[in-house]
C-alpha atoms as a PDB file:
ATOM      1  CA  UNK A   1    -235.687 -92.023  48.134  1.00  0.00           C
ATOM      2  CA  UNK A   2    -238.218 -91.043  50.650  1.00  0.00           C
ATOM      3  CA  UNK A   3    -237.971 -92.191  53.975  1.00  0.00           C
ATOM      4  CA  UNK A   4    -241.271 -93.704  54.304  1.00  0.00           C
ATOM      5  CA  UNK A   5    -240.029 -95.642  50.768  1.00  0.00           C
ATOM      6  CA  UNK A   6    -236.773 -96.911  52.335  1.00  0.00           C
ATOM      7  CA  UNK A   7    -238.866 -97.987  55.678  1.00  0.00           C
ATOM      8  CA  UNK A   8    -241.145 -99.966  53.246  1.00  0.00           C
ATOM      9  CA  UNK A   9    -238.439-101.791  51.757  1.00  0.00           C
ATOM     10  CA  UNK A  10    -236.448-102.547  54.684  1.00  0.00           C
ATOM     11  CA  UNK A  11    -239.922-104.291  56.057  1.00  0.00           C
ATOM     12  CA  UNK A  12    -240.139-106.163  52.853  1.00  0.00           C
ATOM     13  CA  UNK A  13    -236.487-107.027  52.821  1.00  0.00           C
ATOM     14  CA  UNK A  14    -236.423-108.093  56.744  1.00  0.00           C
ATOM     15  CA  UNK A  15    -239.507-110.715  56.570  1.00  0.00           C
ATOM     16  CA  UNK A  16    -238.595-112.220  53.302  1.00  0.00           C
ATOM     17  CA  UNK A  17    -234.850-112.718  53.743  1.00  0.00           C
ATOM     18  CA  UNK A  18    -235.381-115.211  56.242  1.00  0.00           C
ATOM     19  CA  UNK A  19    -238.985-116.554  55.116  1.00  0.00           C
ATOM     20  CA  UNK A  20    -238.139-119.184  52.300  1.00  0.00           C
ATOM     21  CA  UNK A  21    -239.823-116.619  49.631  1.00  0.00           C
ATOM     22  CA  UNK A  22    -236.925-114.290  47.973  1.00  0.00           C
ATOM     23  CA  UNK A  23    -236.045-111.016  49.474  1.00  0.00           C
ATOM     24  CA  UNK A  24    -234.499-109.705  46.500  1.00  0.00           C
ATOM     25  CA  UNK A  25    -237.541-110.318  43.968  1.00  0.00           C
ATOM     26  CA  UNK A  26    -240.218-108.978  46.450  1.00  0.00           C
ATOM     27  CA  UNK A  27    -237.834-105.883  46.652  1.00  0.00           C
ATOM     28  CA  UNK A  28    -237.638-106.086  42.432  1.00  0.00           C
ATOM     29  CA  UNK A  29    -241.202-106.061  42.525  1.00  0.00           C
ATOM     30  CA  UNK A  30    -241.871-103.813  45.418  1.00  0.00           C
ATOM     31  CA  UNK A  31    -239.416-101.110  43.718  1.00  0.00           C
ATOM     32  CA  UNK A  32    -240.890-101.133  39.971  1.00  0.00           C
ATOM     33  CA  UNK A  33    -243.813-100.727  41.852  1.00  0.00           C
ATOM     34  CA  UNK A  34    -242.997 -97.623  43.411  1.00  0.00           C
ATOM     35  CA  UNK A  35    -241.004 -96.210  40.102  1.00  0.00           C
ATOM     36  CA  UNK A  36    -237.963 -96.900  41.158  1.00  0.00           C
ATOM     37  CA  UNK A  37    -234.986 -96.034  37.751  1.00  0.00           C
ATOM     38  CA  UNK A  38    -232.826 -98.452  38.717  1.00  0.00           C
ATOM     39  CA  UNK A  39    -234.647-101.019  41.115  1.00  0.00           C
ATOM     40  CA  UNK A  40    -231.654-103.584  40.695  1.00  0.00           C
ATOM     41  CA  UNK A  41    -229.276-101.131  42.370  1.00  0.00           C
ATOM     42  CA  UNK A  42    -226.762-101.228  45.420  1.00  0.00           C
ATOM     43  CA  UNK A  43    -229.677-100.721  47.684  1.00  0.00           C
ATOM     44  CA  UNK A  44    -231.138-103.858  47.250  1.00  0.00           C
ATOM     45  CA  UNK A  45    -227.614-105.616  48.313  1.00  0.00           C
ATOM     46  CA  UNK A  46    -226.968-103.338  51.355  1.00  0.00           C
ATOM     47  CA  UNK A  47    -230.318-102.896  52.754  1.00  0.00           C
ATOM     48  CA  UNK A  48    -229.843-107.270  53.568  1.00  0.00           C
ATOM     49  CA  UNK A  49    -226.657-105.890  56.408  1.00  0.00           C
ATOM     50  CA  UNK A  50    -230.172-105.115  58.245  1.00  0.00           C
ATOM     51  CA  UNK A  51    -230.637-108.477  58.346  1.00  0.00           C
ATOM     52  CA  UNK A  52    -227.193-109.304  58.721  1.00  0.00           C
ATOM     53  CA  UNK A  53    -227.621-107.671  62.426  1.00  0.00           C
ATOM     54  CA  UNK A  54    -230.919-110.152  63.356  1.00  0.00           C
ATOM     55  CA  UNK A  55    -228.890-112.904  62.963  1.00  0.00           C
ATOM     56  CA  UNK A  56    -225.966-111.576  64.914  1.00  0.00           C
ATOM     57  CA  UNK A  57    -228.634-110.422  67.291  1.00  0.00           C
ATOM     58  CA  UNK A  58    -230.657-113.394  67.384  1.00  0.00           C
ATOM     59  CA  UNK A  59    -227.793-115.994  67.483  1.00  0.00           C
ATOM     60  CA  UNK A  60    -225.098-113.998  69.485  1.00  0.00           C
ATOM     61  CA  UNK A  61    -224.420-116.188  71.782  1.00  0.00           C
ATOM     62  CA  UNK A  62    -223.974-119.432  69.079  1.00  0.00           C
ATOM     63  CA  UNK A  63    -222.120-116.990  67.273  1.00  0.00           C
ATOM     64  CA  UNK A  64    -219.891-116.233  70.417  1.00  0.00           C
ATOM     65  CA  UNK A  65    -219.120-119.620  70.770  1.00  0.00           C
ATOM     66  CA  UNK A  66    -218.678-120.502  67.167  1.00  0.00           C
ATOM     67  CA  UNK A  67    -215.715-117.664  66.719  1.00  0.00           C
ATOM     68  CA  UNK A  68    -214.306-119.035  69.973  1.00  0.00           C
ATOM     69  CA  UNK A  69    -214.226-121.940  68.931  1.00  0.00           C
ATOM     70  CA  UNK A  70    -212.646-121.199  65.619  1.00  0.00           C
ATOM     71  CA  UNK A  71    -210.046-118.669  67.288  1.00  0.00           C
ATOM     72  CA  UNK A  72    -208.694-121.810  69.590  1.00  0.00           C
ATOM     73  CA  UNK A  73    -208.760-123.937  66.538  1.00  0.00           C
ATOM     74  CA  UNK A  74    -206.506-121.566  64.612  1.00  0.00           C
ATOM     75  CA  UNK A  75    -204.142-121.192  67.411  1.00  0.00           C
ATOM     76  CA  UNK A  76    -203.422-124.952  67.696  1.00  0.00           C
ATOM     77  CA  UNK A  77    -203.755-125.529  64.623  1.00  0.00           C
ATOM     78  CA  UNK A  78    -206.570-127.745  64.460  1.00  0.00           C
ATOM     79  CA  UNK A  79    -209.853-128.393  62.612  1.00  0.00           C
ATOM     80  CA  UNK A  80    -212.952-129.408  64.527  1.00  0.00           C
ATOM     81  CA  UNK A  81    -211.441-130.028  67.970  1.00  0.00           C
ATOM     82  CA  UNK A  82    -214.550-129.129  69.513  1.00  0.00           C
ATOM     83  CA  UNK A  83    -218.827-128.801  68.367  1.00  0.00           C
ATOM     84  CA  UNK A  84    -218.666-125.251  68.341  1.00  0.00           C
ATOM     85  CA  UNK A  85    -215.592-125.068  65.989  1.00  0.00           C
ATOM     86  CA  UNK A  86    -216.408-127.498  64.175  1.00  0.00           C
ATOM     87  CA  UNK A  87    -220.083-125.982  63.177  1.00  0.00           C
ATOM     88  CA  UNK A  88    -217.782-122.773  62.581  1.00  0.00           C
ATOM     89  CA  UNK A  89    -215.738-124.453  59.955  1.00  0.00           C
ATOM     90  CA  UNK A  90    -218.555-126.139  58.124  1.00  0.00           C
ATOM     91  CA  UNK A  91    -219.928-122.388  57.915  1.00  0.00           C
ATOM     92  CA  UNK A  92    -216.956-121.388  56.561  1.00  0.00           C
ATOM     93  CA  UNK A  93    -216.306-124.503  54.019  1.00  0.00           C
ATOM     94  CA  UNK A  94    -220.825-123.992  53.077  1.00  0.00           C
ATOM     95  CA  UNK A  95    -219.763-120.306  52.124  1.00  0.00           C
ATOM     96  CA  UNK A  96    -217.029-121.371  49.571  1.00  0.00           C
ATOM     97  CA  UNK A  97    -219.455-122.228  46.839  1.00  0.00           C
ATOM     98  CA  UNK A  98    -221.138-118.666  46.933  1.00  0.00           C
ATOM     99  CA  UNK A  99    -218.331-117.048  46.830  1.00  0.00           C
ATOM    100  CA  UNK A 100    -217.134-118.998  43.784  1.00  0.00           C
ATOM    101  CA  UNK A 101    -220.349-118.559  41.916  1.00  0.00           C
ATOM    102  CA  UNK A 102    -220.375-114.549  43.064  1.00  0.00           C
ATOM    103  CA  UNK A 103    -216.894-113.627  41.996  1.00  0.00           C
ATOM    104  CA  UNK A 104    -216.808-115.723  38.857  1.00  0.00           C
ATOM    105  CA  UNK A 105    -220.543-114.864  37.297  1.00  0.00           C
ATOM    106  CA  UNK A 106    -221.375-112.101  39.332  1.00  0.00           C
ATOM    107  CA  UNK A 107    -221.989-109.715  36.064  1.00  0.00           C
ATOM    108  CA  UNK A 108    -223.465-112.420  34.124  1.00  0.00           C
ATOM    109  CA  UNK A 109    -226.232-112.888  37.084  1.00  0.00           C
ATOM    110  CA  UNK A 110    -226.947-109.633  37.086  1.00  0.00           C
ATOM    111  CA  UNK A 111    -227.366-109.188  33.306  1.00  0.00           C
ATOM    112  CA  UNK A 112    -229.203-112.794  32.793  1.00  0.00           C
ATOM    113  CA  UNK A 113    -231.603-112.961  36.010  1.00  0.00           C
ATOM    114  CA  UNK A 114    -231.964-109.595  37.945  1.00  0.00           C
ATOM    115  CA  UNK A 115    -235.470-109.167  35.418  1.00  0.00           C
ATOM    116  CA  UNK A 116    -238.688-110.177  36.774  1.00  0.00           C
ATOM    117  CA  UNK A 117    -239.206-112.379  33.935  1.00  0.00           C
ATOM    118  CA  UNK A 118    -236.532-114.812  35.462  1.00  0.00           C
ATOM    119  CA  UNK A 119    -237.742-114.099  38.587  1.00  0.00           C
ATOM    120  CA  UNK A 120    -240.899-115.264  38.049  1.00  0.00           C
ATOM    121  CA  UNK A 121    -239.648-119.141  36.425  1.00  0.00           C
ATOM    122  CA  UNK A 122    -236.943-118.804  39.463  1.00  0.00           C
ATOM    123  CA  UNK A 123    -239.358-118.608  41.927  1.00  0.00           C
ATOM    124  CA  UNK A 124    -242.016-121.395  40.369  1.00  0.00           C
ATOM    125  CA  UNK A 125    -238.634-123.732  39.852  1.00  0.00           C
ATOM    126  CA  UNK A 126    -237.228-123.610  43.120  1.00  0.00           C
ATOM    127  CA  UNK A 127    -240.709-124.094  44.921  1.00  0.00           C
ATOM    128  CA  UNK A 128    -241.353-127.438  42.620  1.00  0.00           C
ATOM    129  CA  UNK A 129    -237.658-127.935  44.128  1.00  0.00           C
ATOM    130  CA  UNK A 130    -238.422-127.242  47.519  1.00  0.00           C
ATOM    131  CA  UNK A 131    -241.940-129.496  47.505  1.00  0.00           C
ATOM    132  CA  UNK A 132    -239.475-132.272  46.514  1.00  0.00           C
ATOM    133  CA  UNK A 133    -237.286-131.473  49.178  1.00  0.00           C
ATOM    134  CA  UNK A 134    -240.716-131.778  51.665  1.00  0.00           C
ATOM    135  CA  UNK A 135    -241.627-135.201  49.770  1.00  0.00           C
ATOM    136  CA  UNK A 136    -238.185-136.547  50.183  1.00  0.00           C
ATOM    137  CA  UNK A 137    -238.590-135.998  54.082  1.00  0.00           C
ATOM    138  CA  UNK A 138    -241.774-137.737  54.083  1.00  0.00           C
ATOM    139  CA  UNK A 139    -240.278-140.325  52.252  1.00  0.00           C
ATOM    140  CA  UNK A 140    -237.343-141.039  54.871  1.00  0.00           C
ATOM    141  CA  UNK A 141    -239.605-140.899  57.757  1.00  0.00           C
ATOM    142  CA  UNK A 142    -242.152-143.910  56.307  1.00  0.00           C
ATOM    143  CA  UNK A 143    -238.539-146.071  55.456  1.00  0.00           C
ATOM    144  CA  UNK A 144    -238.187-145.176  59.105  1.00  0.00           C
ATOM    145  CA  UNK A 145    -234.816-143.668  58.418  1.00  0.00           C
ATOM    146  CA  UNK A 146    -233.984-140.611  61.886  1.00  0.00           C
ATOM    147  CA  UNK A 147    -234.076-137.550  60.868  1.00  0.00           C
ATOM    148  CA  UNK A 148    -230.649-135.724  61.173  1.00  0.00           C
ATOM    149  CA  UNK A 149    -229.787-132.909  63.881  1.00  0.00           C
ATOM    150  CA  UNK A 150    -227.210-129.731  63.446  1.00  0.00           C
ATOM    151  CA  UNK A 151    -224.976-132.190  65.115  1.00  0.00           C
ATOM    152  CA  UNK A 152    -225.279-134.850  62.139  1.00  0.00           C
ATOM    153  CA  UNK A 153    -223.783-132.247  59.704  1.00  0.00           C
ATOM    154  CA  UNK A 154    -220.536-133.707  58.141  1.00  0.00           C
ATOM    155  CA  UNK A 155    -218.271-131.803  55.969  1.00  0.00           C
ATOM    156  CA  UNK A 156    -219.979-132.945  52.348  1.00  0.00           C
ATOM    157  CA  UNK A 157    -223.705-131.827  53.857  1.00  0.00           C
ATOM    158  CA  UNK A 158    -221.730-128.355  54.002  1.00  0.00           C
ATOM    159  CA  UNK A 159    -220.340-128.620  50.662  1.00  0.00           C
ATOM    160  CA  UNK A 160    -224.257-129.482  49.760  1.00  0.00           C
ATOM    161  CA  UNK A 161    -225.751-126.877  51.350  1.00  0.00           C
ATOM    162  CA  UNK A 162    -223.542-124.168  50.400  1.00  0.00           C
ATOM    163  CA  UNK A 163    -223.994-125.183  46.382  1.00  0.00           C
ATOM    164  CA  UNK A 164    -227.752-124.990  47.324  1.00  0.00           C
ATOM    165  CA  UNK A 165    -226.717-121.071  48.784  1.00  0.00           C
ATOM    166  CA  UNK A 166    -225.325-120.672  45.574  1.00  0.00           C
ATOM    167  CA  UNK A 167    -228.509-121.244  43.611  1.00  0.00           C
ATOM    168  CA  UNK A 168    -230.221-118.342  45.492  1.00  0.00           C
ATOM    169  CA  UNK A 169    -227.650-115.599  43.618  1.00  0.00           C
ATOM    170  CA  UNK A 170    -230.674-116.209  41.104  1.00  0.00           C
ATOM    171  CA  UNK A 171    -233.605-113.726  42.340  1.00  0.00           C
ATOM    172  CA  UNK A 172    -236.600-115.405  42.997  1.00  0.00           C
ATOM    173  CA  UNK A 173    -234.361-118.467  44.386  1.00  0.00           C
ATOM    174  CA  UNK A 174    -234.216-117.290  47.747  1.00  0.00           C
ATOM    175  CA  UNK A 175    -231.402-118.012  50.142  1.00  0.00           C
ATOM    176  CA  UNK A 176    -233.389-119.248  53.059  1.00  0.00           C
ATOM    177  CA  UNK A 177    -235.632-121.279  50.536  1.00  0.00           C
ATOM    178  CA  UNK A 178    -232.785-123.012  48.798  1.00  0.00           C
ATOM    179  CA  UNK A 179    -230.256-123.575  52.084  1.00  0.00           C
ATOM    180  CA  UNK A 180    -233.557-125.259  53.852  1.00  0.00           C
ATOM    181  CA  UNK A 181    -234.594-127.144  50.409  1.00  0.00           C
ATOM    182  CA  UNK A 182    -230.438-128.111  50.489  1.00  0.00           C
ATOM    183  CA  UNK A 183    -230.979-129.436  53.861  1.00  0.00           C
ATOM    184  CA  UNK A 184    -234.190-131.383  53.708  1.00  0.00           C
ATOM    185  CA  UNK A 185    -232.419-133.317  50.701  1.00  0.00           C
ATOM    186  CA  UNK A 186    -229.668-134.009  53.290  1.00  0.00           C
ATOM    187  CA  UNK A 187    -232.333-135.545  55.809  1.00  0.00           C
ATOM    188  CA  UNK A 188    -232.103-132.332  58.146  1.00  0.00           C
ATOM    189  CA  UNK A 189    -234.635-131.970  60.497  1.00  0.00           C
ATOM    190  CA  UNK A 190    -236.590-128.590  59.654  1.00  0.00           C
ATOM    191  CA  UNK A 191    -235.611-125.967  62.358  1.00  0.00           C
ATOM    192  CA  UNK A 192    -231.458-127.721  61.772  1.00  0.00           C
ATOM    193  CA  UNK A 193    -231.730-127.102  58.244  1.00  0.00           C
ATOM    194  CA  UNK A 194    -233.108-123.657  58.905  1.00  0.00           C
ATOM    195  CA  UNK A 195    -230.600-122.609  61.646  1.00  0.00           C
ATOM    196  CA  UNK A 196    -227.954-123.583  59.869  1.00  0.00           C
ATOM    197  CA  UNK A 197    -229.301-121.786  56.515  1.00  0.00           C
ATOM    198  CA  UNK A 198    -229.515-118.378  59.063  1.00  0.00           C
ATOM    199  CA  UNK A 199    -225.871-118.905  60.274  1.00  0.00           C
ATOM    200  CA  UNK A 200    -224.792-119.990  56.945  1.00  0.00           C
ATOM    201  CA  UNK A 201    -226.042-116.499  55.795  1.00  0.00           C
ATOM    202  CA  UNK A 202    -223.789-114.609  58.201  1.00  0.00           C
ATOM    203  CA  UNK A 203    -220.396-114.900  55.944  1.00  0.00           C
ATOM    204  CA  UNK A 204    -222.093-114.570  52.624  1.00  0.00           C
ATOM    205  CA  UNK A 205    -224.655-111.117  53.521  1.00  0.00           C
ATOM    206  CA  UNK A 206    -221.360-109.377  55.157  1.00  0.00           C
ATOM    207  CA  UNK A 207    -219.235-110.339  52.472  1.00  0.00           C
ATOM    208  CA  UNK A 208    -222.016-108.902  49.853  1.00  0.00           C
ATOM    209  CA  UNK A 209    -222.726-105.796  51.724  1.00  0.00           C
ATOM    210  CA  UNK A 210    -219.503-104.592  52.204  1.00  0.00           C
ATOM    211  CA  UNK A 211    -218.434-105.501  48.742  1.00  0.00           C
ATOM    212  CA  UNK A 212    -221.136-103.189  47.316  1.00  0.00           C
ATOM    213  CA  UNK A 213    -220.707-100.388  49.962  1.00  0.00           C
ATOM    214  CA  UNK A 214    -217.136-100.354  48.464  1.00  0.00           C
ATOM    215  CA  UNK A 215    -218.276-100.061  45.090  1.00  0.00           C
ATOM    216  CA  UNK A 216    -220.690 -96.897  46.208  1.00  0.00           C
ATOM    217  CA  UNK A 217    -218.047 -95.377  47.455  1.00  0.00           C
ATOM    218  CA  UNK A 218    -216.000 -95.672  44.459  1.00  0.00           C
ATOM    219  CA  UNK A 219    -218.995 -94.919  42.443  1.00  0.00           C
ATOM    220  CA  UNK A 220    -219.050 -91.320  44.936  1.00  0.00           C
ATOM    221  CA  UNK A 221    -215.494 -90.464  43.721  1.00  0.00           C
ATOM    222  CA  UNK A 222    -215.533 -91.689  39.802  1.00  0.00           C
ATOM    223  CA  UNK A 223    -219.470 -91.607  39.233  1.00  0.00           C
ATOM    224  CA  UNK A 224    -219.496 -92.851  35.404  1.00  0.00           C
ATOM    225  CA  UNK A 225    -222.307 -91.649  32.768  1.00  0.00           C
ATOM    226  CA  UNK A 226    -225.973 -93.778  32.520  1.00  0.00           C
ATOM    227  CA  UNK A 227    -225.470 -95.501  35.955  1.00  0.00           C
ATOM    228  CA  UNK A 228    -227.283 -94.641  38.825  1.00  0.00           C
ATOM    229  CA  UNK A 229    -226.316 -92.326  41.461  1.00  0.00           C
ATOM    230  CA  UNK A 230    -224.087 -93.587  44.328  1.00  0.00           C
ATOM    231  CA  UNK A 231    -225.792 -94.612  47.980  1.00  0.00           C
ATOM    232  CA  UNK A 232    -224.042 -91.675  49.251  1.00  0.00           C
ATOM    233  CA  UNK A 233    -224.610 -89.298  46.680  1.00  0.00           C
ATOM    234  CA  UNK A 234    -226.823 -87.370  48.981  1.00  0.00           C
ATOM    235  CA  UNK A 235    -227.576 -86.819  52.609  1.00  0.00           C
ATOM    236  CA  UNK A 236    -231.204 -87.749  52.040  1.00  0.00           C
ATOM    237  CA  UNK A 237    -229.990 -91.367  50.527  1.00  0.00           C
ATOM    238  CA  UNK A 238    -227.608 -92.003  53.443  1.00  0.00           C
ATOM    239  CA  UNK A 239    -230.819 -91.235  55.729  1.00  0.00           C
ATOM    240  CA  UNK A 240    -232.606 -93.703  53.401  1.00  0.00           C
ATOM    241  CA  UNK A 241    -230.123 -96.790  53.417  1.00  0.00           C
ATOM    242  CA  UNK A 242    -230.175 -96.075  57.442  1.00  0.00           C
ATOM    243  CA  UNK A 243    -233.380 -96.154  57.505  1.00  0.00           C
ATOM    244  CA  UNK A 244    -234.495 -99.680  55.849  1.00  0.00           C
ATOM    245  CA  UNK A 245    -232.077-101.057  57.016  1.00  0.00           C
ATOM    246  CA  UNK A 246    -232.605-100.139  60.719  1.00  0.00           C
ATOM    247  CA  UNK A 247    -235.997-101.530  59.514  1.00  0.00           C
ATOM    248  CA  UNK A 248    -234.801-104.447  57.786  1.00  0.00           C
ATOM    249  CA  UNK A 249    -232.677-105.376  61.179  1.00  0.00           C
ATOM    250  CA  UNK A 250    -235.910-105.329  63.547  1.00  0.00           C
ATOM    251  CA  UNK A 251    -238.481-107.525  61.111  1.00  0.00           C
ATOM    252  CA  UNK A 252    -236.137-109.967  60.304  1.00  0.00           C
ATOM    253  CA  UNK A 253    -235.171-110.541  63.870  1.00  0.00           C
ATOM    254  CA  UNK A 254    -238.687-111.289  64.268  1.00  0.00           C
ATOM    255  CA  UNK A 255    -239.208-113.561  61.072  1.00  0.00           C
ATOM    256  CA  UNK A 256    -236.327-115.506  62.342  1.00  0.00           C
ATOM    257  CA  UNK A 257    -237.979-116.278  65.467  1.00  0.00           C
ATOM    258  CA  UNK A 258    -241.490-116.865  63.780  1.00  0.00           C
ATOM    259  CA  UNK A 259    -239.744-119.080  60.988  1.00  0.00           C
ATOM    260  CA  UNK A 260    -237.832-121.579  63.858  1.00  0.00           C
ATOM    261  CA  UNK A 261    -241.053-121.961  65.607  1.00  0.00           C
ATOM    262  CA  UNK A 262    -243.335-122.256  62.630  1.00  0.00           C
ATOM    263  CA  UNK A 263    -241.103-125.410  61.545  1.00  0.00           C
ATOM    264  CA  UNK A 264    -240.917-127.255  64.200  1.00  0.00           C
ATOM    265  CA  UNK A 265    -244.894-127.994  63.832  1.00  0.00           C
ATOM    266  CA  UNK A 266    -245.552-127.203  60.396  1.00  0.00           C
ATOM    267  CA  UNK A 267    -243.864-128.101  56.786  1.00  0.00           C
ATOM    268  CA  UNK A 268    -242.702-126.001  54.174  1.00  0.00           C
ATOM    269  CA  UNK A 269    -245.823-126.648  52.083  1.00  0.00           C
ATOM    270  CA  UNK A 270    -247.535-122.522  52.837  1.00  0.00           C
ATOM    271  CA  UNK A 271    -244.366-121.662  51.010  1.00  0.00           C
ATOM    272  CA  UNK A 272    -244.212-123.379  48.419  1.00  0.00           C
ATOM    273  CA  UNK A 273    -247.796-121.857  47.416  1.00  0.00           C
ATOM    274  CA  UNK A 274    -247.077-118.695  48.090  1.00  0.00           C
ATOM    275  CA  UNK A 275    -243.943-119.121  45.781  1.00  0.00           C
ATOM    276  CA  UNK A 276    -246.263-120.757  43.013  1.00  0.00           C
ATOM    277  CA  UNK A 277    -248.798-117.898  43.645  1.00  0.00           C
ATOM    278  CA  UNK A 278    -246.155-115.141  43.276  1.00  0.00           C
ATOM    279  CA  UNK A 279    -244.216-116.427  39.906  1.00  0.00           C
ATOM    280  CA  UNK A 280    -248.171-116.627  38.541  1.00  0.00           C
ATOM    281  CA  UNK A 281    -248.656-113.225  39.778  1.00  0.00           C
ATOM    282  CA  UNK A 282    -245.118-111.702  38.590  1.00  0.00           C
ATOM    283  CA  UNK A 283    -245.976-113.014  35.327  1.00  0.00           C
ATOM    284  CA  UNK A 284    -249.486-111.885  34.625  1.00  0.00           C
ATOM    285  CA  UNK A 285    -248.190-108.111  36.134  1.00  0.00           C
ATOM    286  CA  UNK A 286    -245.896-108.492  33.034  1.00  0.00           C
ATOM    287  CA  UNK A 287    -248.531-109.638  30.645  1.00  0.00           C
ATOM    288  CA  UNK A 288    -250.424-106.468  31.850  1.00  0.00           C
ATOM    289  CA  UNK A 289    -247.568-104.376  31.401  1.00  0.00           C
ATOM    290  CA  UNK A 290    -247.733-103.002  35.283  1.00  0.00           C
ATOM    291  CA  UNK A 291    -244.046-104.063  35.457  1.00  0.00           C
ATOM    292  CA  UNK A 292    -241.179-105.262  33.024  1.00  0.00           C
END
């Protein structure tokens, strides 16, 4: 892959990982586009550790707390003894769903949904899901009902949320997209529902990352016929992955930032168009036969 390719995709992947819009179907689309063999390959997985670093970079100092938090927990055996823990253990029980639904289906994902087809009714199905989300919030605030803070989250809003996570292993779902819809249905506020969708992605992006960076390497020693060459295959693909997702890293540090301050003045309502538009525009690229 050239490097001006895997810079490219690491921009795509960095400002719609965290935008409510589905990082892995713009990088479906942006990679048929481009000719890519085998755009539903290990690539698309890793590059998101890019983004894995903006939230670590963007949140360190929650996220020093947080493991803190959870270390002095651990030690006297406790749950929830203080805020930060407890935040760090409703992380940890909101990544338990994902993992489930990743372990156990992982393969059939991949063969049923990783096709722009699906991509496309994904996307349109989880904006209709996320306008709901937006007319649910309205709803609560004319029954005069508060709206809920980070500090409101109980243990079954994690549960919630994290089945909500779970939906985005569809392409076109999006994580940030479904964690905030998740959250809105829970009577979040808008920037609580999206910080804790960003910190909620910390566990689930590592775990994914590293999981297919072992496979690559595997892949390196055992390469089997008909599949795709391994990350690592090459010094010129290492470069690559380096690359986007050194680029990945720096634009979704700054679509985090945008995103939190877009949402504390503003609904989710741009993105749900732009999720409408897309699907509409995924499909009639398919009609045309631009993409498959």
């Amino acid at each position: 892959m050239p490097v001006w390719e895997a810079v490219l995709l690491g921009v795509v992947q960095g400002l719609t990982e965290f935008l409510p819009i589905s990082s892995t179907a713009h990088l479906l689309v942006t990679r048929q586009l481009l000719g890519h063999a085998h755009p539903e390959d290990a690539f698309t997985v890793v590059v998101q550790l890019g983004t894995l670093v903006a939230v670590f970079a963007y949140f360190r100092s929650d996220i020093v707390r947080l493991l803190g938090g959870l270390w002095a927990d651990i030690r006297s055996a406790r749950v929830g003894s203080t805020p930060e823990s407890r935040l760090g253990w409703l992380i940890v029980l909101g990544t338990v769903p994902a993992v489930l639904v990743g372990f156990t289906l992982k393969d059939w994902l991949k063969a049923t949904f990783f096709n722009l087809l699906a991509v496309a009714v994904v996307s349109v199905v989880f904006a209709l899901l996320m306008l709901g989300s937006e007319w649910w919030a309205a709803r609560r605030a004319r029954r005069g009902l508060a709206p809920r803070g980070e500090d409101d989250l109980g243990w079954a809003d994690a549960v919630w949320v994290g089945v909500w996570q779970a939906f985005a292993l569809m392409p076109g779902g999006s994580r940030s997209g479904t964690t905030i819809t998740g959250g809105l249905f829970a009577g979040l506020t808008r920037p609580a529902a999206a910080r804790f969708s960003f910190l909620l992605s910390l566990p689930i992006i590592l775990g994914a990352g590293l999981k297919e960076l072992s496979d690559e390497s595997k892949k390196l020693k055992s390469p089997k016929p008909g599949e795709p060459a391994s990350l690592f295959a090459s010094g010129d693909e290492v470069t690559a992955l380096l690359v986007g997702t050194a680029a990945a890293a720096v634009v979704g540090y700054l679509a985090i930032a945008f995103l939190l301050r877009f949402l504390q003045r503003y609904t989710t309502g741009v993105f749900v168009a732009y999720r409408l538009v897309m699907g509409a525009a995924i499909l009639a690229l398919i009609a045309a036969g631009i993409v498959r």
